[in-house]
C-alpha atoms as a PDB file:
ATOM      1  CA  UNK A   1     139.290 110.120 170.905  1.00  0.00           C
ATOM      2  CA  UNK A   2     136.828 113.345 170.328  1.00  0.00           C
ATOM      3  CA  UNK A   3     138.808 116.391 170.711  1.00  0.00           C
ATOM      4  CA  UNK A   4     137.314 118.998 173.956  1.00  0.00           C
ATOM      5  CA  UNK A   5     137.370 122.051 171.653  1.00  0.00           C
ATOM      6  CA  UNK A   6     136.572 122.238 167.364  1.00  0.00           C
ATOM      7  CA  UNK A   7     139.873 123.238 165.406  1.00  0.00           C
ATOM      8  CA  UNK A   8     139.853 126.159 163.635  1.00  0.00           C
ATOM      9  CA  UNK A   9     140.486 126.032 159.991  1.00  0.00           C
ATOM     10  CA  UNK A  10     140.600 128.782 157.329  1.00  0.00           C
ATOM     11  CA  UNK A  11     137.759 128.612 154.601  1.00  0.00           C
ATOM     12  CA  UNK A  12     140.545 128.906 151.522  1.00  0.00           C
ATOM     13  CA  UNK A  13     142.209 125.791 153.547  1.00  0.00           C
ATOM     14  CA  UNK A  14     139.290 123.219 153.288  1.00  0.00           C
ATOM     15  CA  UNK A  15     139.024 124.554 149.101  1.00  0.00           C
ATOM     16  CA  UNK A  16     142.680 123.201 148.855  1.00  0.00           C
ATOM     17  CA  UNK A  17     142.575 120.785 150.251  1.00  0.00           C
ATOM     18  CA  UNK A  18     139.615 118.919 148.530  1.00  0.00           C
ATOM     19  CA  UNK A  19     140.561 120.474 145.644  1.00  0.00           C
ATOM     20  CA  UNK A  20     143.676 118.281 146.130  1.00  0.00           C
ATOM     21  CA  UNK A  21     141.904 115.289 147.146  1.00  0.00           C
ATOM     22  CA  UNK A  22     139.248 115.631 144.240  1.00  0.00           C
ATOM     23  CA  UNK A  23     142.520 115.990 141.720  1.00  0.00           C
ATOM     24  CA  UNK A  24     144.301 112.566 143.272  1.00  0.00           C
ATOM     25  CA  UNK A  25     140.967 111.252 142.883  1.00  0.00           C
ATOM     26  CA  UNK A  26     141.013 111.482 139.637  1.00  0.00           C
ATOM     27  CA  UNK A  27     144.438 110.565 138.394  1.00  0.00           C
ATOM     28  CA  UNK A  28     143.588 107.186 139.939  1.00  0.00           C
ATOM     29  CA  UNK A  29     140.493 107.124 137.817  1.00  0.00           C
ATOM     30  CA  UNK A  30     142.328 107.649 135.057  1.00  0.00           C
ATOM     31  CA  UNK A  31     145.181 105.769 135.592  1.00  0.00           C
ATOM     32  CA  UNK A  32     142.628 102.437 137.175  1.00  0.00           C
ATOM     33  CA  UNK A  33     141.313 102.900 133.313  1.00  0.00           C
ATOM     34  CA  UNK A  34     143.999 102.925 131.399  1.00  0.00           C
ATOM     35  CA  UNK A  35     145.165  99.729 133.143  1.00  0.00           C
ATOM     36  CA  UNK A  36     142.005  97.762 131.950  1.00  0.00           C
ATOM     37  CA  UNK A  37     142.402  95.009 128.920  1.00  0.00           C
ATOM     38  CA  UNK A  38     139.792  94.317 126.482  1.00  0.00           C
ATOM     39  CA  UNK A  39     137.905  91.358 127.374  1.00  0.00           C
ATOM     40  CA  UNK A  40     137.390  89.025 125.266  1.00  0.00           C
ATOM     41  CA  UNK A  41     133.327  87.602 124.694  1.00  0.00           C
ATOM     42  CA  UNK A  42     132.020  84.651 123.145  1.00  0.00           C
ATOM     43  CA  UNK A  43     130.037  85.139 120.518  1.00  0.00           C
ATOM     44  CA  UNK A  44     127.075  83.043 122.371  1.00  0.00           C
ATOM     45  CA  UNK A  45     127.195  84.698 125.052  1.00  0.00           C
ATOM     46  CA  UNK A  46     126.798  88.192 123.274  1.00  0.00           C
ATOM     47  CA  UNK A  47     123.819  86.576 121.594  1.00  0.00           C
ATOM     48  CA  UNK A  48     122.051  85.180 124.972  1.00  0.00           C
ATOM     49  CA  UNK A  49     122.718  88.652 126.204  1.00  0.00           C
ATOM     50  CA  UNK A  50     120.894  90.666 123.469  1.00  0.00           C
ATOM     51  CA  UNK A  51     118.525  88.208 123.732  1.00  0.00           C
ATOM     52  CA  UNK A  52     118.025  88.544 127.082  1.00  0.00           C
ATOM     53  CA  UNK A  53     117.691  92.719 127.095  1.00  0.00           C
ATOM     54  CA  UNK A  54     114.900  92.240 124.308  1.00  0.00           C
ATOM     55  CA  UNK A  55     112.441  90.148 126.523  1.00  0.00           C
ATOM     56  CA  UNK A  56     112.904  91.833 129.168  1.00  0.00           C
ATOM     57  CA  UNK A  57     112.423  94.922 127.298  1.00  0.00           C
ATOM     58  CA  UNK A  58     109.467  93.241 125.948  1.00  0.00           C
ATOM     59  CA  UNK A  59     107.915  92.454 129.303  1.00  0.00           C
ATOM     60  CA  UNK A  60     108.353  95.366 130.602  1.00  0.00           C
ATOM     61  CA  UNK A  61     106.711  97.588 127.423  1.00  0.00           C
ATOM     62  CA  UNK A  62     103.854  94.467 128.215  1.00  0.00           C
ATOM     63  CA  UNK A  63     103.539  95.496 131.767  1.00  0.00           C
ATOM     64  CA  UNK A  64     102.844  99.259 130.880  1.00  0.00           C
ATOM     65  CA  UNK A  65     100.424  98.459 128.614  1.00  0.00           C
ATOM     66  CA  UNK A  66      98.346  96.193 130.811  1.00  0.00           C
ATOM     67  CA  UNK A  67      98.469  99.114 133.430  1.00  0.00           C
ATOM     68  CA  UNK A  68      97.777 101.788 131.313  1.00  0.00           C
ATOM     69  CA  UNK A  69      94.796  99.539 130.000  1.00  0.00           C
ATOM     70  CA  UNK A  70      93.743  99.338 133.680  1.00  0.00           C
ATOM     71  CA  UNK A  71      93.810 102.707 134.305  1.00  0.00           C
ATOM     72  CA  UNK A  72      91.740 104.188 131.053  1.00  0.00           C
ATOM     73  CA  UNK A  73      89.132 101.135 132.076  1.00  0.00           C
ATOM     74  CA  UNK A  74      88.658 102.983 135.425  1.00  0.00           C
ATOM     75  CA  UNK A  75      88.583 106.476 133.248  1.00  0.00           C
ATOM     76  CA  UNK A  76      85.525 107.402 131.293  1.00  0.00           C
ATOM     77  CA  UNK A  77      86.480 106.723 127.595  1.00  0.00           C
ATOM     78  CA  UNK A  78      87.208 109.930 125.204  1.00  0.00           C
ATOM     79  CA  UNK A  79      84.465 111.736 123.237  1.00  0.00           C
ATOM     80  CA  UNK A  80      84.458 109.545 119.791  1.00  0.00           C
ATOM     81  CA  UNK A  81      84.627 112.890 117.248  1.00  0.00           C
ATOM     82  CA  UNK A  82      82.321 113.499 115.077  1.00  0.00           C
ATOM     83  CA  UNK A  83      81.082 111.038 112.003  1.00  0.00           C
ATOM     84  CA  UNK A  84      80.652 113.564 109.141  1.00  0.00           C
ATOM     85  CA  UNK A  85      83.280 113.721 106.398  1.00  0.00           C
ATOM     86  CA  UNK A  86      86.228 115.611 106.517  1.00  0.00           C
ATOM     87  CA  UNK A  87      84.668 117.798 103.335  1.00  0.00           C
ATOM     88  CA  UNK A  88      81.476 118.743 105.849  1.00  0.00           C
ATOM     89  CA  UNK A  89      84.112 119.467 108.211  1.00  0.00           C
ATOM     90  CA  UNK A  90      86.186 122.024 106.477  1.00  0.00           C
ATOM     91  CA  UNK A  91      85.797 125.238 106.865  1.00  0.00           C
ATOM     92  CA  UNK A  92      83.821 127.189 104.063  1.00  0.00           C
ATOM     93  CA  UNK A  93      85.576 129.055 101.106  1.00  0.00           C
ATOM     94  CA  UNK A  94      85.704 133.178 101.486  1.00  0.00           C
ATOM     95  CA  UNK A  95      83.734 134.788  98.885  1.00  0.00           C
ATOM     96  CA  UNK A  96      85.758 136.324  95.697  1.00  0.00           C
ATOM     97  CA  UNK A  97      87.533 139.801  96.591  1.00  0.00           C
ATOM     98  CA  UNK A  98      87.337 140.639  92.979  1.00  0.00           C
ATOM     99  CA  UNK A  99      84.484 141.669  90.447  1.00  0.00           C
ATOM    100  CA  UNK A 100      84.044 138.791  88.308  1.00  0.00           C
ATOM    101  CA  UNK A 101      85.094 138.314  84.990  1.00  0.00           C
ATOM    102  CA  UNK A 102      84.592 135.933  82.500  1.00  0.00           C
ATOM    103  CA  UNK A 103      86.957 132.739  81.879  1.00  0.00           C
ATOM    104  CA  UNK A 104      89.770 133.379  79.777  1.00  0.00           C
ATOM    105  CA  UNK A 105      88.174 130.243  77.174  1.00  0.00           C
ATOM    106  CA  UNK A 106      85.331 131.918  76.829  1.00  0.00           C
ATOM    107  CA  UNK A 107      87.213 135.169  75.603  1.00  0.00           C
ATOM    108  CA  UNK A 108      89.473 133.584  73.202  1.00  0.00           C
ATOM    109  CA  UNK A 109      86.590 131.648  71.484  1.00  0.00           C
ATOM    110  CA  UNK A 110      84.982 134.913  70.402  1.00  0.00           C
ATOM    111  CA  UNK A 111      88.006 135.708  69.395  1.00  0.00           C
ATOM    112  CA  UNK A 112      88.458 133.364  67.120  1.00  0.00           C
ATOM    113  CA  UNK A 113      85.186 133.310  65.960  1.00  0.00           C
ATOM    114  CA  UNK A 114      85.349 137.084  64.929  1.00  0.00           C
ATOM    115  CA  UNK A 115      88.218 136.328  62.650  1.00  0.00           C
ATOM    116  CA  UNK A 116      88.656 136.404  58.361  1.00  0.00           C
END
């Protein structure tokens, strides 16, 4: 039967109280797990199993790819880059920051030519 008038009920009540009722909540959790066995598996059935999660994994990795296949068909296709080499590509060199000088062969060969 629907009560004629609301009750009143203090804000710091309705905390305790599901604060309570969240707590008994979950000690049964707890205790409903610790009362669970290991189950014991055949090893056939582990194997159908696994076997099972891969196709369907499969299938489903097949099913994105035919949609995603549909969908770039409807797109136009990507600008193919460019055909040059990736040498004619690069960026030039930056001119020397230094005077030149002359190899460090050259040097020692007069050197050695000067000598006794």
């Amino acid at each position: 039967m629907p009560r004629e008038h609301p009750a009143t009920v203090s804000p710091e009540e309705v905390r305790r109280t599901l604060r309570d009722l969240e707590s008994r909540r979950s000690y049964q959790r707890r205790s409903y797990q610790r009362q669970s066995q290991t189950v014991r598996v055949p090893h056939d059935e582990i194997l159908r199993v696994l076997h099972d999660m891969d196709r369907q994994r499969a299938e489903d990795r097949t099913r994105r790819r035919e949609a995603q296949y549909q969908y770039a068909a409807h797109t136009q296709p990507p600008a193919t880059p460019s055909k040059r080499p990736r040498e004619e590509q690069a960026l030039p060199t930056p001119p020397p920051t230094q005077p030149r000088r002359s190899p460090k062969r050259e040097s020692c060969a007069r050197n050695d030519n000067t000598g006794p």
